[in-house]
C-alpha atoms as a PDB file:
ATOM      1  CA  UNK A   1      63.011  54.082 -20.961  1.00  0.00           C
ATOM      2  CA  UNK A   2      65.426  57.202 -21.146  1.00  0.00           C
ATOM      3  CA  UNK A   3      65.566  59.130 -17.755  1.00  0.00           C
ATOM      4  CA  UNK A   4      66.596  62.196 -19.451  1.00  0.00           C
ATOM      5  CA  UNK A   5      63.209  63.376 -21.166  1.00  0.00           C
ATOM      6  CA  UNK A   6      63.236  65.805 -17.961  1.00  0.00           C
ATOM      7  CA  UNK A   7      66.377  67.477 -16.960  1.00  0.00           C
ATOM      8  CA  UNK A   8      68.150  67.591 -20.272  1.00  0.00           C
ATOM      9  CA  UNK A   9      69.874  70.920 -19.015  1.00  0.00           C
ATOM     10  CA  UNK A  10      71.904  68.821 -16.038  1.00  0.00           C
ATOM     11  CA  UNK A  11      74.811  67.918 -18.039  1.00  0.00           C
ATOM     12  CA  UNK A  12      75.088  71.420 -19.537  1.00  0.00           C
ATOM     13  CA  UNK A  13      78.057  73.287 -17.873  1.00  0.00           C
ATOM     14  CA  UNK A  14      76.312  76.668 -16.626  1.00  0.00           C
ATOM     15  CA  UNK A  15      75.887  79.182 -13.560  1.00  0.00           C
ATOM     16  CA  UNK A  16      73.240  77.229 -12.498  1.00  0.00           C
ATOM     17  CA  UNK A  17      73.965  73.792 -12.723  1.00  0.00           C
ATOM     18  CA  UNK A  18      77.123  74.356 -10.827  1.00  0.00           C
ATOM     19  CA  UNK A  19      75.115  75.235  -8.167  1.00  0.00           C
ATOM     20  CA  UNK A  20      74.349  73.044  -5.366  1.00  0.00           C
ATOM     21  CA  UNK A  21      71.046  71.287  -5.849  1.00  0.00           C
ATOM     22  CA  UNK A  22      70.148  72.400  -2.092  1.00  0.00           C
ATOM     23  CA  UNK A  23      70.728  76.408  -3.181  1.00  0.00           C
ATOM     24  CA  UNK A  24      68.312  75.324  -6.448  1.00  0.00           C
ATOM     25  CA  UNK A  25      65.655  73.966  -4.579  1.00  0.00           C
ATOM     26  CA  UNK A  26      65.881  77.079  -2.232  1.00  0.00           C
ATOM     27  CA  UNK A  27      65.927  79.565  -4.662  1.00  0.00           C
ATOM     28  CA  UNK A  28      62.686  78.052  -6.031  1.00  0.00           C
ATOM     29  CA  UNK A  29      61.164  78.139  -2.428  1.00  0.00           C
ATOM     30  CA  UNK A  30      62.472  81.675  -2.548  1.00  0.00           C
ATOM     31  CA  UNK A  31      60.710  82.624  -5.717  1.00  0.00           C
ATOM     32  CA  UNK A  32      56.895  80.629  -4.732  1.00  0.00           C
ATOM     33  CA  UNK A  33      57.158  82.308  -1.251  1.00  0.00           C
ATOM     34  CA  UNK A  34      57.784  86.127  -2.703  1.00  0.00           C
ATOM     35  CA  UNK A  35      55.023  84.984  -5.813  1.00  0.00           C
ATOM     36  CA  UNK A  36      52.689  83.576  -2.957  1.00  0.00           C
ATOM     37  CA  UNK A  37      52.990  87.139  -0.698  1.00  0.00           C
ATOM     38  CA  UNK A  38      52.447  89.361  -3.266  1.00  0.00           C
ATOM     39  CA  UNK A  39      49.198  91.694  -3.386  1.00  0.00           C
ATOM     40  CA  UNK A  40      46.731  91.880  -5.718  1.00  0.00           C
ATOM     41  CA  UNK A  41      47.971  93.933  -8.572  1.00  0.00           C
ATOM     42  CA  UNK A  42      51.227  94.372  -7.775  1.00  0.00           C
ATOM     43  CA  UNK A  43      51.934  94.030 -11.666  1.00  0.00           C
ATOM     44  CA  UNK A  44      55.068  95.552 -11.656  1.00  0.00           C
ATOM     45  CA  UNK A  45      56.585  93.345  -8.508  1.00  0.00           C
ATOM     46  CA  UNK A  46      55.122  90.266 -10.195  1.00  0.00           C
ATOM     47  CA  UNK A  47      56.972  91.326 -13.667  1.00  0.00           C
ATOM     48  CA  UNK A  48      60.453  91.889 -11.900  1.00  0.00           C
ATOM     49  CA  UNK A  49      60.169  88.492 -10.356  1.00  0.00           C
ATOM     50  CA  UNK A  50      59.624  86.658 -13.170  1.00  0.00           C
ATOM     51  CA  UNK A  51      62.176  88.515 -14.977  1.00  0.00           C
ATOM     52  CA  UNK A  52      64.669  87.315 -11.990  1.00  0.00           C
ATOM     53  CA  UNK A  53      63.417  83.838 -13.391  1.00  0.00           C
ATOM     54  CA  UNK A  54      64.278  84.092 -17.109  1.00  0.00           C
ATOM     55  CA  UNK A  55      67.889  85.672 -15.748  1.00  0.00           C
ATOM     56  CA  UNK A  56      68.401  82.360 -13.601  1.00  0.00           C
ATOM     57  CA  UNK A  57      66.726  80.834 -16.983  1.00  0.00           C
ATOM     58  CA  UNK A  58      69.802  82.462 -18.806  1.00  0.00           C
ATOM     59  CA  UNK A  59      71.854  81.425 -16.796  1.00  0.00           C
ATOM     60  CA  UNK A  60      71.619  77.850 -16.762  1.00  0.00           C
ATOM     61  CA  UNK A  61      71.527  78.282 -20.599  1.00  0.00           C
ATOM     62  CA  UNK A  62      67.844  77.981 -21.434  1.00  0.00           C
ATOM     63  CA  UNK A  63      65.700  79.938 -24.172  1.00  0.00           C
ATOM     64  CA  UNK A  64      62.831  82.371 -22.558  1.00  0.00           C
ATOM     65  CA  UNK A  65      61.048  79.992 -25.598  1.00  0.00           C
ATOM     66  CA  UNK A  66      62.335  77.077 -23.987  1.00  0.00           C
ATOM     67  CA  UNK A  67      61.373  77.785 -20.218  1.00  0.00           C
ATOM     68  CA  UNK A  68      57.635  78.851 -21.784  1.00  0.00           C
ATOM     69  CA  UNK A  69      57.244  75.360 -23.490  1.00  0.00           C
ATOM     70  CA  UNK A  70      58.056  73.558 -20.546  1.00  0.00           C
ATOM     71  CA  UNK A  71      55.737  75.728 -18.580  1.00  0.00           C
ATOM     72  CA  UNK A  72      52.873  75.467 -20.461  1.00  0.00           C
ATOM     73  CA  UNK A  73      51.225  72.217 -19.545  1.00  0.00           C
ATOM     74  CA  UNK A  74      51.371  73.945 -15.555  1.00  0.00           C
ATOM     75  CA  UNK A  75      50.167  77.112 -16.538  1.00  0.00           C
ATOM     76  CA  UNK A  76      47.276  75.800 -18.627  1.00  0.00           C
ATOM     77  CA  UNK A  77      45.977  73.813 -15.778  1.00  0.00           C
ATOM     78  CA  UNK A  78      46.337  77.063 -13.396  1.00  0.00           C
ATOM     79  CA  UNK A  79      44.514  78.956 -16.343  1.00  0.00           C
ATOM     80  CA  UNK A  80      41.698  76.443 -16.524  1.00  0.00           C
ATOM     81  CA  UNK A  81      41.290  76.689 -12.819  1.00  0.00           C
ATOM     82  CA  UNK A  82      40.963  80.019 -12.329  1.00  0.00           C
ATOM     83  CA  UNK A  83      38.787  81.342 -15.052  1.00  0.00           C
ATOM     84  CA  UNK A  84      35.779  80.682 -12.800  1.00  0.00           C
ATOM     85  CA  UNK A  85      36.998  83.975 -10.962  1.00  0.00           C
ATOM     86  CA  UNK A  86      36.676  85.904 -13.696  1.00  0.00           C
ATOM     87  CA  UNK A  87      32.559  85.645 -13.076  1.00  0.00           C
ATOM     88  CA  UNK A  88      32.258  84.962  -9.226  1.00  0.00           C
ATOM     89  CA  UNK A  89      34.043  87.111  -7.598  1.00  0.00           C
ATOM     90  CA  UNK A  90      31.523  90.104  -6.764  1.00  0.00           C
ATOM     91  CA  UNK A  91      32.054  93.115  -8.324  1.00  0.00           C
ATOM     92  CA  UNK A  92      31.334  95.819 -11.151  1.00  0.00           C
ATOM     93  CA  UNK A  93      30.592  94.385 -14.315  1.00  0.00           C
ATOM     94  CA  UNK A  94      33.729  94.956 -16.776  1.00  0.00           C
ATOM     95  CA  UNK A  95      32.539  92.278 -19.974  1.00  0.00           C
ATOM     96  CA  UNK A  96      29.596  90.191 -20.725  1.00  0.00           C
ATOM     97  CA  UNK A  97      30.444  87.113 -22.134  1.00  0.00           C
ATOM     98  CA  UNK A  98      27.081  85.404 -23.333  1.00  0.00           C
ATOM     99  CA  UNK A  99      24.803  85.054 -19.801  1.00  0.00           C
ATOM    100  CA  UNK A 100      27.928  85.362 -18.086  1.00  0.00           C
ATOM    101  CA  UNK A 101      29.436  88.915 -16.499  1.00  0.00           C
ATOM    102  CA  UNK A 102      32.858  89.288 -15.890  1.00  0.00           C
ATOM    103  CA  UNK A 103      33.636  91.913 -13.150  1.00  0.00           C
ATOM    104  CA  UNK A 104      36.088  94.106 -12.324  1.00  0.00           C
ATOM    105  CA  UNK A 105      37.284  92.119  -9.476  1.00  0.00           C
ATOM    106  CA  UNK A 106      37.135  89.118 -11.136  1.00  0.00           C
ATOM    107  CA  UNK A 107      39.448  90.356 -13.826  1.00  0.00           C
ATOM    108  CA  UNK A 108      42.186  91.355 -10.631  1.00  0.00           C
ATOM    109  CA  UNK A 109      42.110  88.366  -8.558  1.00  0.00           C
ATOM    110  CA  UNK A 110      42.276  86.298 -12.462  1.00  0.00           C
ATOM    111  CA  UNK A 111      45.324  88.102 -13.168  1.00  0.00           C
ATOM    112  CA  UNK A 112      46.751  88.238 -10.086  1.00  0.00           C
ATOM    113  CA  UNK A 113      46.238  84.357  -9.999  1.00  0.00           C
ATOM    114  CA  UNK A 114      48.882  84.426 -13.656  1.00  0.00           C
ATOM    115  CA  UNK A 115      50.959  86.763 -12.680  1.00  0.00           C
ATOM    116  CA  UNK A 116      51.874  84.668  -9.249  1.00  0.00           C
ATOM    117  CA  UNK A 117      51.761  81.810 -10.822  1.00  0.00           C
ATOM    118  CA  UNK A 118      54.280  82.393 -13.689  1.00  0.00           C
ATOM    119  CA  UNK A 119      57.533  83.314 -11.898  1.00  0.00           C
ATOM    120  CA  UNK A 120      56.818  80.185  -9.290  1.00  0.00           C
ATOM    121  CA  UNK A 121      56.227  77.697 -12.177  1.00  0.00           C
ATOM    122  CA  UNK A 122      59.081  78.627 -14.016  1.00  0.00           C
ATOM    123  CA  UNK A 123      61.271  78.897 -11.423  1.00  0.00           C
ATOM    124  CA  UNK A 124      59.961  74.807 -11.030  1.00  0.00           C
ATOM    125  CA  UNK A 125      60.349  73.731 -14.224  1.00  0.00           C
ATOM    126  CA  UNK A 126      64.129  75.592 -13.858  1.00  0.00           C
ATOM    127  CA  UNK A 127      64.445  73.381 -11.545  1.00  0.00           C
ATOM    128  CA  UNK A 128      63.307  70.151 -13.065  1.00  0.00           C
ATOM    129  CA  UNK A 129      65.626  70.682 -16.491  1.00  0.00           C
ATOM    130  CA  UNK A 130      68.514  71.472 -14.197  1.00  0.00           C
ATOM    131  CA  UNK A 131      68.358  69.117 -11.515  1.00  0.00           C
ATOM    132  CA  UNK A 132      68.198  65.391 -11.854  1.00  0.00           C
ATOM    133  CA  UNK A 133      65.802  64.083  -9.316  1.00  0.00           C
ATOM    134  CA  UNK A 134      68.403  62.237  -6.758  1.00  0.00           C
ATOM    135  CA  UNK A 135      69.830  65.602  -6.572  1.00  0.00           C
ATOM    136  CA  UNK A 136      66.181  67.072  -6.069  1.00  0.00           C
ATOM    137  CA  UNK A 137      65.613  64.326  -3.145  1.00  0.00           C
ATOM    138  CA  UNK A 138      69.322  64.838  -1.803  1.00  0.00           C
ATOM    139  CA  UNK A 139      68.142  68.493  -1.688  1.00  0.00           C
ATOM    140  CA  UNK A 140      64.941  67.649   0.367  1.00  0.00           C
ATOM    141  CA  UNK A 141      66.983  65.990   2.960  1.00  0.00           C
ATOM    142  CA  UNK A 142      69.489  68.844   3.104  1.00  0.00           C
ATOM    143  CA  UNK A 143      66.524  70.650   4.123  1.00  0.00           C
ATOM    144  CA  UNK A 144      65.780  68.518   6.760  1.00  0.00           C
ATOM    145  CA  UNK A 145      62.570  67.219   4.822  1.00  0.00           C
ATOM    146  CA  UNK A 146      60.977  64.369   6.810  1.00  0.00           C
ATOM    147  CA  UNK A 147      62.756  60.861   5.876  1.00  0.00           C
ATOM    148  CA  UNK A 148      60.417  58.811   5.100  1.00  0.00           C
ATOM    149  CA  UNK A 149      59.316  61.324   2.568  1.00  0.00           C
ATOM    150  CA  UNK A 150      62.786  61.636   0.850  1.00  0.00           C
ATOM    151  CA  UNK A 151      63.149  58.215   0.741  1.00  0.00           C
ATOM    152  CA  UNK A 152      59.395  56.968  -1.031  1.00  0.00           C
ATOM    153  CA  UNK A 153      60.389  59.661  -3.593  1.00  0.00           C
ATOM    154  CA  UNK A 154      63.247  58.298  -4.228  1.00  0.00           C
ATOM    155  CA  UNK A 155      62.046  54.802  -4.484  1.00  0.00           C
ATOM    156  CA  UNK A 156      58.791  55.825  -6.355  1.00  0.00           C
ATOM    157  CA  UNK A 157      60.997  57.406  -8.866  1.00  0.00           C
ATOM    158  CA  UNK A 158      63.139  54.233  -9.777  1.00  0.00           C
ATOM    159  CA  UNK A 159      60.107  52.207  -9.803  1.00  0.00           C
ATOM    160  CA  UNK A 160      57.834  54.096 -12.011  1.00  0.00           C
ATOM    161  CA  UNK A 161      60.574  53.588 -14.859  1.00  0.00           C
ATOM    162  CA  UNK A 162      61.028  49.586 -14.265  1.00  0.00           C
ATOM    163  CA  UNK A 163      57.232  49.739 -14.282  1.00  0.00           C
ATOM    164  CA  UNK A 164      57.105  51.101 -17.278  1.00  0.00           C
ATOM    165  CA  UNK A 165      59.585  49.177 -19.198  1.00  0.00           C
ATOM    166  CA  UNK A 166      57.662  46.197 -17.603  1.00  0.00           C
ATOM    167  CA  UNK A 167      54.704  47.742 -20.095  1.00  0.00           C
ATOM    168  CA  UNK A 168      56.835  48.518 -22.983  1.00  0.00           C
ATOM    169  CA  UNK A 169      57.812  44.668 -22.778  1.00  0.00           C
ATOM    170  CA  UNK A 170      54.143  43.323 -22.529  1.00  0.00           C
ATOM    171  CA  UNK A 171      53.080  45.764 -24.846  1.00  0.00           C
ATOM    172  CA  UNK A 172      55.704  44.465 -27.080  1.00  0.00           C
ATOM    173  CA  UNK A 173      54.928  40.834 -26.489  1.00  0.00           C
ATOM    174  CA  UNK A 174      51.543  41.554 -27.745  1.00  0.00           C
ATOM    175  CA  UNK A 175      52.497  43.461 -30.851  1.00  0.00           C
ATOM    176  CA  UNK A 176      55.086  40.453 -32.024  1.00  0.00           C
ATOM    177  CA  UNK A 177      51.595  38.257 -31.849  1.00  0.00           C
ATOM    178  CA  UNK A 178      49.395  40.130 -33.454  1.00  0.00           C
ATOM    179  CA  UNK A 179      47.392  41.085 -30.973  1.00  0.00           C
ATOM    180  CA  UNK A 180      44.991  43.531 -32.012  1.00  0.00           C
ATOM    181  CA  UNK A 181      41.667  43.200 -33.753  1.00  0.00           C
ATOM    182  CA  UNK A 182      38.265  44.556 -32.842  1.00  0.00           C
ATOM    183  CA  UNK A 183      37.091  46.535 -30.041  1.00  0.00           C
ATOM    184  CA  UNK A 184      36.560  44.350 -27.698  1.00  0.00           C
ATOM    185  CA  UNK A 185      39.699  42.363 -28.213  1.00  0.00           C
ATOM    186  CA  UNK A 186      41.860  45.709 -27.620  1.00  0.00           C
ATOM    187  CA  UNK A 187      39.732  45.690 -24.162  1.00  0.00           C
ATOM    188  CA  UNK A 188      40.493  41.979 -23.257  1.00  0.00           C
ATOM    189  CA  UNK A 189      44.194  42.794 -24.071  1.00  0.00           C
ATOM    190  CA  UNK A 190      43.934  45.894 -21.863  1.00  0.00           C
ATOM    191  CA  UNK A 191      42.644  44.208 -18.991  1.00  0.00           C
ATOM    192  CA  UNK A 192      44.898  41.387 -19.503  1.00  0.00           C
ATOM    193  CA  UNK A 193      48.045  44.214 -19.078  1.00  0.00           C
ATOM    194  CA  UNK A 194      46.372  45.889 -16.204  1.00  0.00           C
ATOM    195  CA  UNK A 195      46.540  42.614 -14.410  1.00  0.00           C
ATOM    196  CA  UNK A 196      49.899  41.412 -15.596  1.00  0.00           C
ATOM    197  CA  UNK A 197      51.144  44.280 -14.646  1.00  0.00           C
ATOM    198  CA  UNK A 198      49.882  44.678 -11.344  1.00  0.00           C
ATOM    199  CA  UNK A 199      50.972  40.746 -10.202  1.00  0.00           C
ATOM    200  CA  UNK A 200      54.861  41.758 -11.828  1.00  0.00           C
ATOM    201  CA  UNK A 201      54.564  44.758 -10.043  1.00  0.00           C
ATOM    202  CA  UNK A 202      54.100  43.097  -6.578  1.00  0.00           C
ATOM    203  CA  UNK A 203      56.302  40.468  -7.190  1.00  0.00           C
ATOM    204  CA  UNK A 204      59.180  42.660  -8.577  1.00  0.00           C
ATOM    205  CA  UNK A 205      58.655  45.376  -5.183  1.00  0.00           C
ATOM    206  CA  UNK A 206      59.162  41.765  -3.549  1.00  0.00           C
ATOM    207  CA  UNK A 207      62.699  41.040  -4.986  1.00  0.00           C
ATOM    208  CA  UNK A 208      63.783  44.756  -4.311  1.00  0.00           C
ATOM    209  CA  UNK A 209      62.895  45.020  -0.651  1.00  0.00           C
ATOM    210  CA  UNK A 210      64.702  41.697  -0.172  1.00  0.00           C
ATOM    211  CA  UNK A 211      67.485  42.549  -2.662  1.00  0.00           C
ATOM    212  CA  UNK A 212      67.973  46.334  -0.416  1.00  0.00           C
ATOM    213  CA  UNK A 213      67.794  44.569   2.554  1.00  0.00           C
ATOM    214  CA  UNK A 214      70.579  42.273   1.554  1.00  0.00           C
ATOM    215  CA  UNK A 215      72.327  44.812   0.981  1.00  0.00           C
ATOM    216  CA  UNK A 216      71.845  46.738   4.318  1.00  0.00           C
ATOM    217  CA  UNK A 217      69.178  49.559   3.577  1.00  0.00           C
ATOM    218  CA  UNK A 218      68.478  50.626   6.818  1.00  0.00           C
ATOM    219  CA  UNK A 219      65.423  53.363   5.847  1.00  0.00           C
ATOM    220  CA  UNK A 220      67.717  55.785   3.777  1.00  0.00           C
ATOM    221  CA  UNK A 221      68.297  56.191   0.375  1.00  0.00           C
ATOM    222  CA  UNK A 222      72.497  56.603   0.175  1.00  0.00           C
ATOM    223  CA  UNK A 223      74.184  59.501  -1.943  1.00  0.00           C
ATOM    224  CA  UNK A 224      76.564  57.780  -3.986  1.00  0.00           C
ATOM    225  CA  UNK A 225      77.577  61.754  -4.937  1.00  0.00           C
ATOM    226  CA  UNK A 226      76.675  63.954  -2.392  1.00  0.00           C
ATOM    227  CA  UNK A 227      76.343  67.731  -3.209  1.00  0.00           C
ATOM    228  CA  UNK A 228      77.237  69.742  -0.213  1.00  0.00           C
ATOM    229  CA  UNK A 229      75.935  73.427   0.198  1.00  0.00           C
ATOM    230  CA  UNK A 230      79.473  75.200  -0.791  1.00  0.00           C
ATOM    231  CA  UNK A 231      80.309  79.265  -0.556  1.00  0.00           C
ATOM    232  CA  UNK A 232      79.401  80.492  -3.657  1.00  0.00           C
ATOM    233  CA  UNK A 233      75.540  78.070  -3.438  1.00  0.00           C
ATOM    234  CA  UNK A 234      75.529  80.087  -0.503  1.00  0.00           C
ATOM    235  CA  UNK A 235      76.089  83.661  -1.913  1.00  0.00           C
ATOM    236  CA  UNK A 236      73.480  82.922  -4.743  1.00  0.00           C
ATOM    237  CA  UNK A 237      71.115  81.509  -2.744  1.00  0.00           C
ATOM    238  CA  UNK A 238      71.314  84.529  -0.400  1.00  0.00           C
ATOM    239  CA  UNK A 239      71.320  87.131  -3.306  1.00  0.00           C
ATOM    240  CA  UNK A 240      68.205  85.454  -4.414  1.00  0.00           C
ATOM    241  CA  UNK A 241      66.639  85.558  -1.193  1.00  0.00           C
ATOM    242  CA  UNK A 242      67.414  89.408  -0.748  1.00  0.00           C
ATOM    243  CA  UNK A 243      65.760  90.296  -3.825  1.00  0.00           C
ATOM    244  CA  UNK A 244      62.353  88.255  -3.052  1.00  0.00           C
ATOM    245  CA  UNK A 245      62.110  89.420   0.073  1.00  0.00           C
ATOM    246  CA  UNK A 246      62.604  93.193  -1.451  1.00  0.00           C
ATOM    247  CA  UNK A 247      60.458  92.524  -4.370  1.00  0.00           C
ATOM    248  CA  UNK A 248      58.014  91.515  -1.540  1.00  0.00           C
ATOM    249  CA  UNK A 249      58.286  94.274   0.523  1.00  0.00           C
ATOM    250  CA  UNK A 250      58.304  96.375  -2.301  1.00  0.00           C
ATOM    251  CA  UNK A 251      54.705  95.274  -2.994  1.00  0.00           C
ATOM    252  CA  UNK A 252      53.604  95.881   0.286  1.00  0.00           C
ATOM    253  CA  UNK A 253      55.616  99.184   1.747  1.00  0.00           C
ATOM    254  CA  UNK A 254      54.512 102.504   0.382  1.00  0.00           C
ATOM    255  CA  UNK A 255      56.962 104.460  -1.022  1.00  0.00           C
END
């Protein structure tokens, strides 16, 4: 299975990706936290943040098209559940949707709900296409994220692909005997995967702990190319952080 369905944008030469991955993680902790302490309504703070995003976008050499594609699936499930505010937050009655009424209030804290939400996902998904995910987990331990977290990431990464190539192969096994037929002998075949599966599963995480320990794992996942936070990470990372926290305090000051 490829690995590369994700960050396709990590072996493109840009800004961005010659950043290091712990200045990409914090800018995106930089954008969520300004998104996260904005007001409600503060349209025009929540517009210049996510333009910051499609700059950083342009900058590691992805489309505004692009970045909205991969931020879709996010944003529809954020969409989907927040739409219930639109008719239970109290207030003055803007729309009447069937025996529903949509208020006033409603509409804000809906939008409001978006409008965070947009510049924090995309500033994820940035992150995703431009970071492979050792570098995301090196980046988590820079940060002095707790070990044991770094490290099941890590593993749970590498084995969700060998488990599904373990899949592919039954599924494949199947298909070169015909399997197939009615309804109920898709289910038996189903079942019969599930439980496959699950027995290669244990006995595979069996030949890997032994196989690391042989091998001297110790409780830490090593860096076979570590990315060290350098000057110019440093700069960005601190411009960044500058213009959330004025973009925040913009929101919030009166001027």
């Amino acid at each position: 299975m490829s690995f590369r369905h994700l960050d396709r944008f990590a072996d493109q030469a840009s800004a961005m990706t010659r950043l290091a991955p712990s200045a990409r993680l914090g800018i995106v902790l930089v954008v969520a936290v300004a998104a996260a302490s904005l007001p409600l309504g503060a349209w025009l703070q929540m517009g210049i943040l996510l333009l910051l995003v499609l700059v950083l976008a342009a900058a590691a050499g992805m489309k505004p098209q692009t970045l909205a594609l991969r931020s879709s699936g996010p944003l529809l499930f954020v969409l989907l559940a927040s739409t219930a505010l639109l008719f239970l937050v109290p207030g003055e009655t803007a729309a009447r949707l069937g025996p529903l009424t949509v208020t006033d209030q409603g509409l804000l804290r809906f939008g409001s709900v978006l409008g965070r939400a947009l510049p924090a996902i995309g500033a994820a998904v940035l992150l995703v296409s431009t970071t492979r995910f050792p570098e995301v987990v090196e980046a988590l331990r820079a940060l002095r994220f707790p070990l044991v977290v770094t490290s099941s990431l890590g593993l749970a990464y590498r084995f969700l692909y060998l488990l599904i190539d373990e899949l592919e192969r039954l599924r494949r096994a199947a298909e070169s005997r015909n399997a197939g037929g009615g309804t109920t002998r898709r289910r038996r075949i189903s079942a019969g995967f599930a439980a496959t599966a699950v027995v290669r599963t244990f006995a595979r995480s069996e030949r890997t702990h032994r196989a690391m320990r042989a091998r001297g794992y110790e409780g830490r996942l090593p860096t076979l190319h570590p990315h060290p936070l350098d000057r110019r990470s440093g700069l960005v990372l601190g411009a960044v952080a500058l213009a959330g926290l004025a973009i925040a305090l913009s929101a919030r000051v009166p001027l």
